[in-house]
Protein backbone atom coordinates (compact mmCIF):
# COMPACT_ATOMS: atom_id res chain seq x y z
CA UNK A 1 62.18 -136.76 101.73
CA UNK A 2 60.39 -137.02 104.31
CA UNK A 3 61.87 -135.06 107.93
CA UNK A 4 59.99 -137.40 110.27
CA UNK A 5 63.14 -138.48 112.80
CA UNK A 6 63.73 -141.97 112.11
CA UNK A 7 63.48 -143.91 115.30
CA UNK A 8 62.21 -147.17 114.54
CA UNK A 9 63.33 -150.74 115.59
CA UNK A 10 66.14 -152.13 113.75
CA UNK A 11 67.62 -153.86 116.88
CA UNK A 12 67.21 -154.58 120.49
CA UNK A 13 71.17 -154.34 121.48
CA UNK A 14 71.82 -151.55 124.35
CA UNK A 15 67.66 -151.22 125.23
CA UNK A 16 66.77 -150.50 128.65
CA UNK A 17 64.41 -152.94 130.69
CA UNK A 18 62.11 -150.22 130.55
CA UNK A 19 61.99 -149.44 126.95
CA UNK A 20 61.38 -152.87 126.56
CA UNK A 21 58.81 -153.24 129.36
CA UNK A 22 57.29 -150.56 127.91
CA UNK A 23 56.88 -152.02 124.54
CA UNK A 24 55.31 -155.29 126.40
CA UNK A 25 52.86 -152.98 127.99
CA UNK A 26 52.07 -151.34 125.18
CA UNK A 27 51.39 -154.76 123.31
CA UNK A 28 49.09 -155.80 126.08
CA UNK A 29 46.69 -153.08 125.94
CA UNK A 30 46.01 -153.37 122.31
CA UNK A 31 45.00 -157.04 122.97
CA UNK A 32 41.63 -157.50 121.69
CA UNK A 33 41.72 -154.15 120.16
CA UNK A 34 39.32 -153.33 116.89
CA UNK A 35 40.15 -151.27 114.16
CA UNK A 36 41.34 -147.65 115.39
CA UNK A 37 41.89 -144.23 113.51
CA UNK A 38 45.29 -143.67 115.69
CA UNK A 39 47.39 -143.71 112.32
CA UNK A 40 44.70 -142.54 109.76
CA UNK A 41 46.74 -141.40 106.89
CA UNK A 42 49.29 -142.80 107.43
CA UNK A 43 51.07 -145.52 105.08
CA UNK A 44 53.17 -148.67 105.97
CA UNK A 45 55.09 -150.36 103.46
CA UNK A 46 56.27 -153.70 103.72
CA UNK A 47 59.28 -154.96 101.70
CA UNK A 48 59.71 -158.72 102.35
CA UNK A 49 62.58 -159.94 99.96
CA UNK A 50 62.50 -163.27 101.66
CA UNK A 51 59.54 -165.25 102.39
CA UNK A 52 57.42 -165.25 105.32
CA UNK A 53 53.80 -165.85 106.52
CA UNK A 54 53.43 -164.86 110.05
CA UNK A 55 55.29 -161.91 110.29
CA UNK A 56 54.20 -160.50 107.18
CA UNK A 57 50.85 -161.17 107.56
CA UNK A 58 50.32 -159.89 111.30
CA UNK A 59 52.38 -156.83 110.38
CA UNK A 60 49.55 -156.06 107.80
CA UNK A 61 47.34 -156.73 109.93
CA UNK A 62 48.78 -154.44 112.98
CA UNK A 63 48.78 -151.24 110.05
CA UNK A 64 45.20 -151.89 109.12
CA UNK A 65 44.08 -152.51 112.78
CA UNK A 66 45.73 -148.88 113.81
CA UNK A 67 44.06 -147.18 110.74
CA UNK A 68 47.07 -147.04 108.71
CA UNK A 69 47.26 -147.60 104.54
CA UNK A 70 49.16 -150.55 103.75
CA UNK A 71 51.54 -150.80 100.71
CA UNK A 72 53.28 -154.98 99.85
CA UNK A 73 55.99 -154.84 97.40
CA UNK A 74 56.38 -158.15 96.26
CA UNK A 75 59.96 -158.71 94.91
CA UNK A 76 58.73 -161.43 92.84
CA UNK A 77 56.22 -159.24 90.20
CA UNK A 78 58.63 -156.10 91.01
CA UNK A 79 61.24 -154.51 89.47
CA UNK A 80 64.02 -156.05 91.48
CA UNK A 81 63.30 -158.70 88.40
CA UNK A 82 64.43 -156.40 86.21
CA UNK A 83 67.39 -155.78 88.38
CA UNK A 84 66.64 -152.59 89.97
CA UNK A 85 68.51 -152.81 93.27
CA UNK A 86 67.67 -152.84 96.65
CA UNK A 87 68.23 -148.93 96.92
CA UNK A 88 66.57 -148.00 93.92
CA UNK A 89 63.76 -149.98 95.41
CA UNK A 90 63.49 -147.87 98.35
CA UNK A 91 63.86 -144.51 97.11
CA UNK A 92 61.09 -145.12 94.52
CA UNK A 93 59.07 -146.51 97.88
CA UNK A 94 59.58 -143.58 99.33
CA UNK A 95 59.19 -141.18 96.43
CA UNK A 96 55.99 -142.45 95.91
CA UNK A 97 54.68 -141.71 99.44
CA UNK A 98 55.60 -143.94 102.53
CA UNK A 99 55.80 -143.22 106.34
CA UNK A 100 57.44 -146.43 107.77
CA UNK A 101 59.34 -149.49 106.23
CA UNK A 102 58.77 -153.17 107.67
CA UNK A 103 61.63 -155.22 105.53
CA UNK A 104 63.06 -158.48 105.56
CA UNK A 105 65.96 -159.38 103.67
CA UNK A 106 69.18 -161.24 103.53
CA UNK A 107 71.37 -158.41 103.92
CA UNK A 108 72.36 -157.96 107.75
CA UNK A 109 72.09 -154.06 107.21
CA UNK A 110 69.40 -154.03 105.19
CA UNK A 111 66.97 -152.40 107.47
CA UNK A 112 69.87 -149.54 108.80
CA UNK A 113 70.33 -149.26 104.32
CA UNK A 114 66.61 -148.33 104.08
CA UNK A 115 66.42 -146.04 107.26
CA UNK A 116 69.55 -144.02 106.16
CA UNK A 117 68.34 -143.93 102.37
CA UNK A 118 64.50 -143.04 102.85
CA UNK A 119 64.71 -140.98 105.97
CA UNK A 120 61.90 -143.11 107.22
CA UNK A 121 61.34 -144.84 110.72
CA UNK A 122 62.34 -148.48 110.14
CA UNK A 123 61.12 -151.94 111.64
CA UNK A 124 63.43 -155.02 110.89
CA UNK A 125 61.26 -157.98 110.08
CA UNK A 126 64.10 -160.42 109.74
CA UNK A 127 67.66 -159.35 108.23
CA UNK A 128 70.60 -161.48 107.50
CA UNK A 129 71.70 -163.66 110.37
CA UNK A 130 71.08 -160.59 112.60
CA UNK A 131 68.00 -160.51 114.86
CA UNK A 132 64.12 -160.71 114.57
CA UNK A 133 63.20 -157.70 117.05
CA UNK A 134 59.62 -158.51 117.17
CA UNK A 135 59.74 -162.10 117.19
CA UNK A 136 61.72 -161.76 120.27
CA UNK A 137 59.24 -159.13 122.27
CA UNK A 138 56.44 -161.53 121.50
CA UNK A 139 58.16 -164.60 123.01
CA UNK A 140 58.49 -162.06 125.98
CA UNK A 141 54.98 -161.10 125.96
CA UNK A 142 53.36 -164.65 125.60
CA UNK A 143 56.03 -165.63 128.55
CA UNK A 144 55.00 -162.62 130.77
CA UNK A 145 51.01 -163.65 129.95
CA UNK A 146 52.18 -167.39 130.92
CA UNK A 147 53.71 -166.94 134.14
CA UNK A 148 53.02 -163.17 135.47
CA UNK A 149 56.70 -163.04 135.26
CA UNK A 150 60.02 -162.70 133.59
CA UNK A 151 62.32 -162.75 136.19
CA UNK A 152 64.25 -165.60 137.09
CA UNK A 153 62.88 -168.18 134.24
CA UNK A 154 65.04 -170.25 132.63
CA UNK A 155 64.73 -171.02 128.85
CA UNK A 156 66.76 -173.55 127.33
CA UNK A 157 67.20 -172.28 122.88
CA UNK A 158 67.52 -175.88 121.39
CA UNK A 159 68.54 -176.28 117.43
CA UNK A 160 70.15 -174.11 114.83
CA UNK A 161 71.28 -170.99 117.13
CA UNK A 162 74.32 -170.37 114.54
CA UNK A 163 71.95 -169.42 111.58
CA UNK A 164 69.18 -167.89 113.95
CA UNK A 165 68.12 -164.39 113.84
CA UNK A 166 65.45 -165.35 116.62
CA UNK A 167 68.14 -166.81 118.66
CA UNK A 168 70.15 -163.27 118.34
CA UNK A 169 67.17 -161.32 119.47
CA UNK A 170 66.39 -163.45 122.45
CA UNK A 171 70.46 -163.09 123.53
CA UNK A 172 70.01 -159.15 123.27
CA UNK A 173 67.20 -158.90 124.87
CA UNK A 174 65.96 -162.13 127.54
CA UNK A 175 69.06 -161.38 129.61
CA UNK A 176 67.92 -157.60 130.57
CA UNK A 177 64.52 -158.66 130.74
CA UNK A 178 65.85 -161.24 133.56
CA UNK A 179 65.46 -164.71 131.75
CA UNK A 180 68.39 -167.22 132.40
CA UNK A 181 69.06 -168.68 128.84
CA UNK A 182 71.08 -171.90 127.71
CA UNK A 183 71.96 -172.44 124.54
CA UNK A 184 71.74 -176.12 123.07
CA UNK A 185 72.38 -178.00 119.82
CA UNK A 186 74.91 -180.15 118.31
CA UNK A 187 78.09 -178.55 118.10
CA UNK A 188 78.22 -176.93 114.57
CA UNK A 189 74.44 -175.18 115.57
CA UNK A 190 76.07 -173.17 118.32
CA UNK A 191 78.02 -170.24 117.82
CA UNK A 192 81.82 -170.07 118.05
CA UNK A 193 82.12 -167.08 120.11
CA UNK A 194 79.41 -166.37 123.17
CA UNK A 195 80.03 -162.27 124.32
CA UNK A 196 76.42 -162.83 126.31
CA UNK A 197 77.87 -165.58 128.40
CA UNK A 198 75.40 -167.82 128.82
CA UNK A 199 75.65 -171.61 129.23
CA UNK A 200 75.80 -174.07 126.38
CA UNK A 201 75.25 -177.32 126.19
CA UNK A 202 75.22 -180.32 123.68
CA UNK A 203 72.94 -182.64 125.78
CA UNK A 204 69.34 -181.71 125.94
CA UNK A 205 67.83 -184.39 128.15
CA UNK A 206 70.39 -182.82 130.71
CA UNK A 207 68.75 -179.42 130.22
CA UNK A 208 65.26 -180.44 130.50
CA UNK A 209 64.47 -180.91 133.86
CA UNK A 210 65.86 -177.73 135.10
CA UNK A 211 63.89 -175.14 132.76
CA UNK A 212 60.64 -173.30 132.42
CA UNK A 213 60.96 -173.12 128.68
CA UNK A 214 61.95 -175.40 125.49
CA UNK A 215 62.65 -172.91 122.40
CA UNK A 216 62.49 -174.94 119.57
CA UNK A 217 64.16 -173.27 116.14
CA UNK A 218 64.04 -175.18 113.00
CA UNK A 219 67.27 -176.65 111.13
CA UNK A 220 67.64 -173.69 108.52
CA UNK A 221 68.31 -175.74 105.70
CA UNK A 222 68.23 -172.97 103.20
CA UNK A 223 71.52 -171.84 105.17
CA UNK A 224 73.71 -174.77 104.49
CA UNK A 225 72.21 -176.75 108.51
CA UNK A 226 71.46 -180.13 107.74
CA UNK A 227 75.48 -180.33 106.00
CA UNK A 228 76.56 -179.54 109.05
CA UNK A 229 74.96 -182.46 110.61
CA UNK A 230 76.92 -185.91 110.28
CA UNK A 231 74.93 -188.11 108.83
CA UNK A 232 74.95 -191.14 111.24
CA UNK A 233 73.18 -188.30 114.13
CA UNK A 234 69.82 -188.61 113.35
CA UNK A 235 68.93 -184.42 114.72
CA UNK A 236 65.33 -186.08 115.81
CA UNK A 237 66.54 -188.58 117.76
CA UNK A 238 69.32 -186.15 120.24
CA UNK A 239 67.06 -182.52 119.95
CA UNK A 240 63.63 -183.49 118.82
CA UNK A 241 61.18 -182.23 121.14
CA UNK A 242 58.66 -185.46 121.37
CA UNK A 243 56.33 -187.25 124.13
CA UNK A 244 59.10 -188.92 125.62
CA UNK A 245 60.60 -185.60 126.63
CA UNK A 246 58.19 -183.99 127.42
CA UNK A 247 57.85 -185.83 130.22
CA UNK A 248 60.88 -184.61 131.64
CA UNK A 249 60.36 -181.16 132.15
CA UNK A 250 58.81 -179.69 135.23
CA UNK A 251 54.83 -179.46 135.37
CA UNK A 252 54.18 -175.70 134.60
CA UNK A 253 57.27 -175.83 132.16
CA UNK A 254 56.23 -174.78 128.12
CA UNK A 255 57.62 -175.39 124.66
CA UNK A 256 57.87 -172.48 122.21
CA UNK A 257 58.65 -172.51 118.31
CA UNK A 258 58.51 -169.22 116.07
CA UNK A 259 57.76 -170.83 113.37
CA UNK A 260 57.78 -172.54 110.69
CA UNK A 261 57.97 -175.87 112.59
CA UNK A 262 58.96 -178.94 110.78
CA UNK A 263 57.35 -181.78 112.39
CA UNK A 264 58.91 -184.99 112.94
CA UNK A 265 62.18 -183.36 112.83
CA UNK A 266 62.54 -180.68 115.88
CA UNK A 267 58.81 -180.96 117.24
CA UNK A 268 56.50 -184.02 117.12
CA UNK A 269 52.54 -183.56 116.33
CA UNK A 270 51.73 -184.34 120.16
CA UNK A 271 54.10 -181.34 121.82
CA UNK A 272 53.28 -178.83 119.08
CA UNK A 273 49.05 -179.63 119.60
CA UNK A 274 49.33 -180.24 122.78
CA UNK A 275 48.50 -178.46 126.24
CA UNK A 276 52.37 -177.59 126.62
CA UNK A 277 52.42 -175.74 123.68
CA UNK A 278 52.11 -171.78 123.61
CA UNK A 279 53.20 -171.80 119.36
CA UNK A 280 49.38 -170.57 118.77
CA UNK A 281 49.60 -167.90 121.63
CA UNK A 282 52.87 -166.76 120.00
CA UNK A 283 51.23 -166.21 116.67
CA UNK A 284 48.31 -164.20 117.82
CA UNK A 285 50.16 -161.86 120.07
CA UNK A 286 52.38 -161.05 117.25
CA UNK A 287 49.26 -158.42 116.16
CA UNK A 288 49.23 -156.74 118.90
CA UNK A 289 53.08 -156.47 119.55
CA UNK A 290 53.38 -154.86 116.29
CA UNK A 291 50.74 -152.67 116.58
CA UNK A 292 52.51 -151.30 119.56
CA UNK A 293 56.06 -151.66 117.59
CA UNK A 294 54.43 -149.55 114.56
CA UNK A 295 52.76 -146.57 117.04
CA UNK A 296 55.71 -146.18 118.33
CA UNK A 297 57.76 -145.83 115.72
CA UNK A 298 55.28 -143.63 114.18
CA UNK A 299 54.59 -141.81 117.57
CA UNK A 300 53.35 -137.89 117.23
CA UNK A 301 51.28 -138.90 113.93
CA UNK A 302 48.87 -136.67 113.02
């Protein structure tokens, strides 16, 4: 086992403004980075038990871009199949030679499991209903890029906040970093307690005039969200992000989405293309937010 202290990022709860400022930082000077040698030798594995394409993808991409080996398990031609379990999974990871997990999974502890099990440094990709660490830093590091600025903006996180790891992250985190957040949805989308207290609303078209930033999450149907939805409210027609409201937000205000987006439904084809939009900018600085998520967490190699 390896004795490599585990410090990597499961969650973003009880962080300082300058840890996270320093994470931002570090993100911003590996923008437009090439391929390095800082983690030659090194190996990343990533265990995605769920699906993804962004995050996966630009975590691979991070590892190779710092010089680092790169191992996928793919659940799907593994032995999980065979019903090895989730622990058994790890350990053999980790016997066979690993320096840092990236996992996603459906289990809220699942990245805490593999930390305490392989004695490796840990980055949570996406567990449970929990939070999506990274997701949230890049939002804050395309929003810093945007406006110079976190301080005093005000985003308004419209759709399924109840099943939305991204939505957790940007609760633990926006707040310290100075954001003024509002949650909106219909009611079964927002969650029945609110320990961050911030506002929450039902009406978007109130919301829109008064913020810097739509956050757009997708109905997470695989969770059980469009039963929650009456079926005489058309979600479109009350949350949809289209041309019409677009209209109504102030002129330097932007619309976000983490992706996937399903259009027609939260986002039309003319806010998600258009000018507005920073979606693309929050997909390319996911490479260099995880490079600076994975040095850190593997800080002292070599």
């Amino acid at each position: 086992m390896s004795t490599r202290p585990r410090h990597g990022l499961v969650s973003l709860r009880g962080l300082s403004r300058d840890r996270l400022e320093g994470l931002l930082d570090r993100a911003q000077s590996y923008v437009g980075s090439q391929v390095s040698s800082d983690l030659a030798g090194a190996t990343v594995t990533t265990a995605f038990f769920e699906p993804s394409t962004r995050t996966r993808l630009s975590f691979e991409r991070a590892a190779h871009r710092l010089g680092a080996h790169v191992m996928d398990l793919s659940p799907d031609l593994s032995s999980t199949t065979k019903g090895e379990s989730f622990k058994d999974t790890i350990l053999t990871l980790s016997a066979i030679g690993t320096d840092l997990f990236v996992v996603r999974h459906w289990l809220a502890d699942a990245a805490d499991l593999a930390a305490e099990w392989s004695g490796r440094p840990v980055i949570n990709a996406g567990v449970g209903r929990r939070e999506h660490p990274t997701q949230t830093l890049i939002d804050a590091m395309t929003l810093r890029q945007e406006f110079g600025h976190l301080d005093g903006l005000r985003m308004a996180i419209v759709g399924d906040i109840s099943n939305s790891r991204v939505a957790r992250g940007h609760l633990e985190a926006f707040p310290t970093l100075g954001v003024k957040l509002t949650l909106v949805g219909p009611t079964p989308f927002l969650p029945n307690h609110n320990p961050w207290g911030v506002r929450v609303s039902t009406a978007l078209d109130d919301e829109l005039g008064d913020v810097d930033v739509v956050y757009l999450l997708r109905m997470q149907n695989e969770r059980g969200a469009a039963d929650a939805i009456p079926a005489d409210q058309s979600y479109a027609r009350r949350y949809g992000m289209n041309a019409e409201r677009l209209s109504m937000l102030k002129p330097a205000a932007v619309v976000m989405h983490p992706g996937p987006m399903n259009r027609g439904v939260e986002i039309d084809d003319a806010v998600a293309d258009g000018e507005r939009s920073l979606i693309l900018e929050q997909v390319a600085n996911g490479v260099p937010l995880r490079m600076a998520v994975i040095a850190e967490a593997l800080g002292g190699w070599g």
